[in-house]
N, C-alpha and C. Protein backbone atom coordinates (compact mmCIF):
# COMPACT_ATOMS: atom_id res chain seq x y z
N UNK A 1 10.62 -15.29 -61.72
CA UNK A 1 11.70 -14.69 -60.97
C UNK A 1 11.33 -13.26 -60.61
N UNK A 2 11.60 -12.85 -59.69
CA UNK A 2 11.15 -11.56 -59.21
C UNK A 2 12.30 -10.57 -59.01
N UNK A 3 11.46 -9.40 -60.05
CA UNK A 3 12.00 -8.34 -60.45
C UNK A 3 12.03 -6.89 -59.37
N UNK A 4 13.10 -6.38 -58.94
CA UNK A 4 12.67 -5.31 -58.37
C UNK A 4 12.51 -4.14 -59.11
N UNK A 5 13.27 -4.38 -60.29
CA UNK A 5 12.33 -2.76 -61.23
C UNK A 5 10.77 -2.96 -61.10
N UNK A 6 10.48 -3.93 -62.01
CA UNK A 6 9.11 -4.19 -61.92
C UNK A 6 8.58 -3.51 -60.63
N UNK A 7 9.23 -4.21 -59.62
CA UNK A 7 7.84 -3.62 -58.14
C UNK A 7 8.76 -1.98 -57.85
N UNK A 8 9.33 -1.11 -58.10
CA UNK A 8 9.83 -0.19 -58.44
C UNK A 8 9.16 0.65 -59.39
N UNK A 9 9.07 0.12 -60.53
CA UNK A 9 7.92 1.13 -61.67
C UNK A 9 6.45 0.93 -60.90
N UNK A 10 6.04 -0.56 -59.96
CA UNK A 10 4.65 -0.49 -59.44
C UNK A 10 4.56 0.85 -58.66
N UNK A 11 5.40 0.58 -57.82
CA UNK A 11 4.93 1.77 -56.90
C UNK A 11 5.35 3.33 -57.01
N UNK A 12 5.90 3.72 -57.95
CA UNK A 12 5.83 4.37 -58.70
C UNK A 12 4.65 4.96 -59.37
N UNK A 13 4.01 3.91 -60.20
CA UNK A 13 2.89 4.09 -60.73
C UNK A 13 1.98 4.54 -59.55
N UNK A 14 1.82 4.22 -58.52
CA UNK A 14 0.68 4.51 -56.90
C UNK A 14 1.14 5.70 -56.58
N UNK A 15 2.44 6.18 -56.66
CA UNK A 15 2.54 6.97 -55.99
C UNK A 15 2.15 8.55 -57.00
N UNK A 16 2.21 8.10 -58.30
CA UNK A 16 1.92 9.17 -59.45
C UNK A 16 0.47 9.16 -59.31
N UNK A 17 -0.08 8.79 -59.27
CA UNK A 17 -1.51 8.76 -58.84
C UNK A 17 -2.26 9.16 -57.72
N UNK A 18 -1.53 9.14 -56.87
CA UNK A 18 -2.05 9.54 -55.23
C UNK A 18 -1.69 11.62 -55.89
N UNK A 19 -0.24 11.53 -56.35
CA UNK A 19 0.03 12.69 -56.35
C UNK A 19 -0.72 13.57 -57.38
N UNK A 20 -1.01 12.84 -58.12
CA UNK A 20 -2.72 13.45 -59.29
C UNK A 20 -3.70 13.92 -58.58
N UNK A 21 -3.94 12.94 -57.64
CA UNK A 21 -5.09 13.26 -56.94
C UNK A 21 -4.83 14.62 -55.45
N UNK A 22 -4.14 14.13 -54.95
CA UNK A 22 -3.79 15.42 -54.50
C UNK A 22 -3.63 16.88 -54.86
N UNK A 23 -3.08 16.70 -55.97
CA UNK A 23 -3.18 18.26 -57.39
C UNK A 23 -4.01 18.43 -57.66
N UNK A 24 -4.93 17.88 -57.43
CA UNK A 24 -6.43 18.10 -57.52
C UNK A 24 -7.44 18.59 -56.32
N UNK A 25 -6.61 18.45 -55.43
CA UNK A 25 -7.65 18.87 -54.41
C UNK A 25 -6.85 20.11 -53.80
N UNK A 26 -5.30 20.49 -54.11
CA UNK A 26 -5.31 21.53 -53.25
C UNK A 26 -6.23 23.02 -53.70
N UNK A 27 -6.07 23.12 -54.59
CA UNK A 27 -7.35 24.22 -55.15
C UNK A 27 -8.48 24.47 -54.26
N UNK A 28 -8.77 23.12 -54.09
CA UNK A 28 -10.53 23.43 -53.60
C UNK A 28 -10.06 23.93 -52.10
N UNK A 29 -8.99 22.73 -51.45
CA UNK A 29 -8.50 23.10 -50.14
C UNK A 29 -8.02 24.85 -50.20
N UNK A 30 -7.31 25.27 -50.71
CA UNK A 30 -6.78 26.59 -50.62
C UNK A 30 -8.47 27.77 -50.82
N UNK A 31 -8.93 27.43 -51.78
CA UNK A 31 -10.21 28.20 -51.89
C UNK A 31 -11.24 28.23 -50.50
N UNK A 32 -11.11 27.20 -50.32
CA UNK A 32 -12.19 27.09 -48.57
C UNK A 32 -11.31 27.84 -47.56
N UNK A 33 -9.92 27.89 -47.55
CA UNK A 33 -9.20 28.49 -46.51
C UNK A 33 -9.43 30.00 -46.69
N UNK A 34 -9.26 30.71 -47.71
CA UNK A 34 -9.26 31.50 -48.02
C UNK A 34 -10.49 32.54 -47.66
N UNK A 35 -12.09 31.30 -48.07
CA UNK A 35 -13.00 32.32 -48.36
C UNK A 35 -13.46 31.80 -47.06
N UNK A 36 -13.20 31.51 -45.99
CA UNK A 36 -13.33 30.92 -44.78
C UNK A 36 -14.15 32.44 -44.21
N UNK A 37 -15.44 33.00 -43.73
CA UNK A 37 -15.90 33.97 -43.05
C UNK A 37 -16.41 33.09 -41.54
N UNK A 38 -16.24 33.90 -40.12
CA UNK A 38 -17.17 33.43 -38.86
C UNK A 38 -17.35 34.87 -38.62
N UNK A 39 -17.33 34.57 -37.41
CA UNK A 39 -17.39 35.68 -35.78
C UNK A 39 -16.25 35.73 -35.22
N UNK A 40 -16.48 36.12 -33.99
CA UNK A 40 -15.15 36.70 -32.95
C UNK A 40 -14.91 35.19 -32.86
N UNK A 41 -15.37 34.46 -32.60
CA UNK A 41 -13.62 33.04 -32.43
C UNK A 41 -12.90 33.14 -33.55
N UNK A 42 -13.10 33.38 -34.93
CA UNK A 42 -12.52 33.10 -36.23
C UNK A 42 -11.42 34.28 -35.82
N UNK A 43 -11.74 35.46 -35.50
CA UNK A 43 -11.29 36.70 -35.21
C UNK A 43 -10.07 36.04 -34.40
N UNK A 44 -10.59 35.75 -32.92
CA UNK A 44 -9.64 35.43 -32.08
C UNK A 44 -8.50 34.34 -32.47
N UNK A 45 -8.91 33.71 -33.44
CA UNK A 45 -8.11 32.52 -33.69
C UNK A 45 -6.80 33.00 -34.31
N UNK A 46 -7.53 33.57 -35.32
CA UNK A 46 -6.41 34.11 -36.40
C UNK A 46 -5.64 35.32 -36.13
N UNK A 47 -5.60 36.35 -35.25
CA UNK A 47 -5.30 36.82 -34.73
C UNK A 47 -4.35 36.61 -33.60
N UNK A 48 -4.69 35.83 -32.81
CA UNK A 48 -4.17 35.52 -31.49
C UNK A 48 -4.86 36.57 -30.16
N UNK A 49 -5.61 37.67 -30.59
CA UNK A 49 -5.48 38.51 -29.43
C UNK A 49 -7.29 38.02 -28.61
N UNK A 50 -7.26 38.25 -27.20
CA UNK A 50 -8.42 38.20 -26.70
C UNK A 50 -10.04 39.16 -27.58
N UNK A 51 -11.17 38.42 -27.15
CA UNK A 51 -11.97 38.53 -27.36
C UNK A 51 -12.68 40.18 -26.74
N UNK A 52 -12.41 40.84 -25.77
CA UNK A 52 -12.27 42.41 -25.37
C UNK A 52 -11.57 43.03 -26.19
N UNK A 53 -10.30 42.49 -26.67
CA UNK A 53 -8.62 43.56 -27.72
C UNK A 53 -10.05 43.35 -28.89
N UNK A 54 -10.44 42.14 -29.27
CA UNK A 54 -10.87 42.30 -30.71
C UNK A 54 -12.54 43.31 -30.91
N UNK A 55 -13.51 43.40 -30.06
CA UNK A 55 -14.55 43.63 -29.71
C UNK A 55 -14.00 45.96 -29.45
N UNK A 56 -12.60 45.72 -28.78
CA UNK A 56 -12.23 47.32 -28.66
C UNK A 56 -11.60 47.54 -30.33
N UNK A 57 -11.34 46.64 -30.81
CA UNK A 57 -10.87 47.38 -32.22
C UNK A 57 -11.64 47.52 -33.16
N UNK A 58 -12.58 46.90 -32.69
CA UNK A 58 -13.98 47.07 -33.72
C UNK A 58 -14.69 47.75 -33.45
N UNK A 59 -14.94 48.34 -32.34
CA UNK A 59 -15.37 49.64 -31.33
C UNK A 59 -14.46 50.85 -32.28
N UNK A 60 -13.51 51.01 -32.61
CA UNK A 60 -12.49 52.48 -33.11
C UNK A 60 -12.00 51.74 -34.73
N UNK A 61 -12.51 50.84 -34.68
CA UNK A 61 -12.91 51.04 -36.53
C UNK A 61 -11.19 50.59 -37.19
N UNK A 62 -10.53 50.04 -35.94
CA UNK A 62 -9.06 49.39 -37.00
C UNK A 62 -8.64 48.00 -37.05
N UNK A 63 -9.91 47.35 -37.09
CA UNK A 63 -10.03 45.84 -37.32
C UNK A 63 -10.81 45.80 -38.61
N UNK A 64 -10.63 44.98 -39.43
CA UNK A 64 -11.32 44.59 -40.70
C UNK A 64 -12.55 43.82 -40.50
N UNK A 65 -14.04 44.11 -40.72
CA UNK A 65 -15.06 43.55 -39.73
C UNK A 65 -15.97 43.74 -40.55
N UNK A 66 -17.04 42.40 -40.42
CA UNK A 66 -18.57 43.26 -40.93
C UNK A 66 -19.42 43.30 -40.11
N UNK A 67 -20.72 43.93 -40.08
CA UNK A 67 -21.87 43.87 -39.15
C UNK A 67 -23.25 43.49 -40.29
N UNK A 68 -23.71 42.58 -39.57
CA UNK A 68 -25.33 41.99 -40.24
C UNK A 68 -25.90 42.82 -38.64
N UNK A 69 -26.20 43.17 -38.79
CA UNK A 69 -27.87 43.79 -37.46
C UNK A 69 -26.80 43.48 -36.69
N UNK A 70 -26.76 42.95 -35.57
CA UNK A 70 -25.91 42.41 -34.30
C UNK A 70 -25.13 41.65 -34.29
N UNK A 71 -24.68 41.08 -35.29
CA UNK A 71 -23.85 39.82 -35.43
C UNK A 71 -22.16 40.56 -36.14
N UNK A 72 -21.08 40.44 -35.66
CA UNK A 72 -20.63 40.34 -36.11
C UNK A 72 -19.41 39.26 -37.09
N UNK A 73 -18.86 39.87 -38.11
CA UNK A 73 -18.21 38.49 -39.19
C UNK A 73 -16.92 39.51 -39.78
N UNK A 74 -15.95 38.47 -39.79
CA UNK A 74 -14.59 38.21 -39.66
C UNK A 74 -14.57 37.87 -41.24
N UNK A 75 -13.48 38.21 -41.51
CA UNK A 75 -13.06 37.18 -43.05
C UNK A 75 -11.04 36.67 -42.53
N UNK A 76 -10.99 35.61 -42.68
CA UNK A 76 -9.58 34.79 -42.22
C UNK A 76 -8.83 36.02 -43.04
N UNK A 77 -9.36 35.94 -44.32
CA UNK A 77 -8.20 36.35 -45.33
C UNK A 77 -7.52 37.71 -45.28
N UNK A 78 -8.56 38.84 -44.91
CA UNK A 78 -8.90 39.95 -44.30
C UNK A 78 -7.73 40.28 -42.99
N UNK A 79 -8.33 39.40 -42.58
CA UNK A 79 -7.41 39.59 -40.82
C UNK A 79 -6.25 39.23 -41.09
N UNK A 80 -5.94 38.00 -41.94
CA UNK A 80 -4.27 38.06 -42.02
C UNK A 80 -3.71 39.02 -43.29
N UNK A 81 -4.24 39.78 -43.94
CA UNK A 81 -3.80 41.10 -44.33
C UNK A 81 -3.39 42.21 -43.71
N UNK A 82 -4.53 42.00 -42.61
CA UNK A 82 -4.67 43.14 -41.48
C UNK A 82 -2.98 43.23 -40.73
N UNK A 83 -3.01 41.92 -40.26
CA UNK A 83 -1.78 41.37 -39.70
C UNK A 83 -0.68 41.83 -40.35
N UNK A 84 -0.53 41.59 -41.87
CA UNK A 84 0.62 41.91 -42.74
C UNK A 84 1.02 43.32 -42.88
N UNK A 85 -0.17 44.09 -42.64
CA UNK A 85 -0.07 45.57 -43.05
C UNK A 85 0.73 46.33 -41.51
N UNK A 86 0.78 45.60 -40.98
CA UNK A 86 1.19 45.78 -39.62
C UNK A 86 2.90 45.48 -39.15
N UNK A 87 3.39 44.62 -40.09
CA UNK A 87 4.37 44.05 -40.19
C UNK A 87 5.89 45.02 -40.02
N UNK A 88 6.77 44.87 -39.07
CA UNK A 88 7.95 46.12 -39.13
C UNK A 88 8.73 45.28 -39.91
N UNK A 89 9.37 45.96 -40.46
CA UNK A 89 10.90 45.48 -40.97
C UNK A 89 11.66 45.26 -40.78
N UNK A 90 12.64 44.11 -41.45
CA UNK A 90 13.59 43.21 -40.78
C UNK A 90 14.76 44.16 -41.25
N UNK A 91 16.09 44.25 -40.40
CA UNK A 91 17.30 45.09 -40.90
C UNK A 91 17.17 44.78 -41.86
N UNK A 92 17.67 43.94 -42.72
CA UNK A 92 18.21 43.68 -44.26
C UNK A 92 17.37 44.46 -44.99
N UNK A 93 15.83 44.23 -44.73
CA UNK A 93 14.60 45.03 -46.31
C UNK A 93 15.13 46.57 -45.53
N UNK A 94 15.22 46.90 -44.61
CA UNK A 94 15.60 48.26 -44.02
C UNK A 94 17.00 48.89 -45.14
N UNK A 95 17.70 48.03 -45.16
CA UNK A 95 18.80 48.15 -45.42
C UNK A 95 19.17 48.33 -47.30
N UNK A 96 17.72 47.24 -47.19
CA UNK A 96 17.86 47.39 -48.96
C UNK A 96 16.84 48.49 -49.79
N UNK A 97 16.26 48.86 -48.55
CA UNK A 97 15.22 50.33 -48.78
C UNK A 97 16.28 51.31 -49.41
N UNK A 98 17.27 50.99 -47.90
CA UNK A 98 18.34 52.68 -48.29
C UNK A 98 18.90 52.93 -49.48
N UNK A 99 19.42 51.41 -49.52
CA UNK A 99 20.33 51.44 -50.81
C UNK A 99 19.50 51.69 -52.19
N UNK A 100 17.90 51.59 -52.16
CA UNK A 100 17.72 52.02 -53.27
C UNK A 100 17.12 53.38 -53.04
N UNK A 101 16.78 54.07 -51.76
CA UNK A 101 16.57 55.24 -52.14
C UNK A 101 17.70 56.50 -52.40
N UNK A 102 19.19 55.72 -51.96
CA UNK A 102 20.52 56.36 -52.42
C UNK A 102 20.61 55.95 -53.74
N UNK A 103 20.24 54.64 -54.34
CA UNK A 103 20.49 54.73 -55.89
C UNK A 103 19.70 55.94 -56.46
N UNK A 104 18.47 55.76 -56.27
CA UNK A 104 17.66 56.78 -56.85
C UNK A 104 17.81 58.27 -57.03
N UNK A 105 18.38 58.80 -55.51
CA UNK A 105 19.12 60.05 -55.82
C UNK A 105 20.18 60.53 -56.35
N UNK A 106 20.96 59.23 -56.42
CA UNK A 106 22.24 59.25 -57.12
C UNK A 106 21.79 60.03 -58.45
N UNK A 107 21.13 58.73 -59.12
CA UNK A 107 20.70 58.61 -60.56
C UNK A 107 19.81 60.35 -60.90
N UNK A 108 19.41 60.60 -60.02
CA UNK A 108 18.53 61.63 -60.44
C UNK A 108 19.18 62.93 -60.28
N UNK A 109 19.90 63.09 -59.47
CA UNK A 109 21.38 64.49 -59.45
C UNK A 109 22.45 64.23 -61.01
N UNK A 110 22.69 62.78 -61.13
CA UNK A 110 23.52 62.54 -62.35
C UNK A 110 22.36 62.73 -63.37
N UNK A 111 21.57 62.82 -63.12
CA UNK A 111 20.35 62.97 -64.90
C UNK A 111 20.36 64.61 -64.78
N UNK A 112 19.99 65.07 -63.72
CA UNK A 112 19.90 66.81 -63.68
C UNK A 112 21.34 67.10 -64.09
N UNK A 113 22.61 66.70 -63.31
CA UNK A 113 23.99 67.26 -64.26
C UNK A 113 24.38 67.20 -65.47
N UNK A 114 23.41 66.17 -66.20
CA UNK A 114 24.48 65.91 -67.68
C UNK A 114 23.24 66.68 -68.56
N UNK A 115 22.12 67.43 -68.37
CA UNK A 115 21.08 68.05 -68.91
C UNK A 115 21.66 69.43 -68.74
């Protein structure tokens, strides 16, 4: 007679296993993304900007870049730092800046008054 727990714990069992194996590979996957180095397409890719924007920022030294003799090399990980450091702020972190640099003075006029 046929059980649907039974084929319920089966696939179960396949699917705990696929997901083992997967936990196992994002590591290696995340490590290759990461230490991923090219040239100007890698540049252009990850970036988004043309191949002149990236070639002039490496010209005035505010692109993250290496040079072998003539070749130049990109690091993914690098450039989307680059990207991050660049980043404006959304109202709210704006907003939650203030409020702690008003806590802070609060706190520090109330520490100088009760001294």
């Amino acid at each position: 007679m046929f059980n649907p727990f039974e084929e319920l714990q089966a696939q179960l069992v396949r699917m705990e296993s696929i997901l083992v194996r997967l936990q196992s590979i994002i590591p290696f996957l995340q490590d290759q993304e990461q230490s991923l180095i090219g040239g100007i397409e890698l540049a252009m890719q990850t970036t988004g900007l043309a191949k002149s924007t990236i070639y002039n920022l490496v010209s005035s030294g505010n692109i993250p870049h290496m040079k072998r003799g003539k070749k130049l090399y990109f690091s993914r990980k690098e450039l989307e730092g680059w990207i991050q450091d660049d980043k404006h702020k959304t109202l709210q972190e704006l907003e939650v800046e203030i409020v702690r640099v008003e806590t802070d003075r609060f706190l520090t006029k109330t520490a100088k008054a009760s001294h």
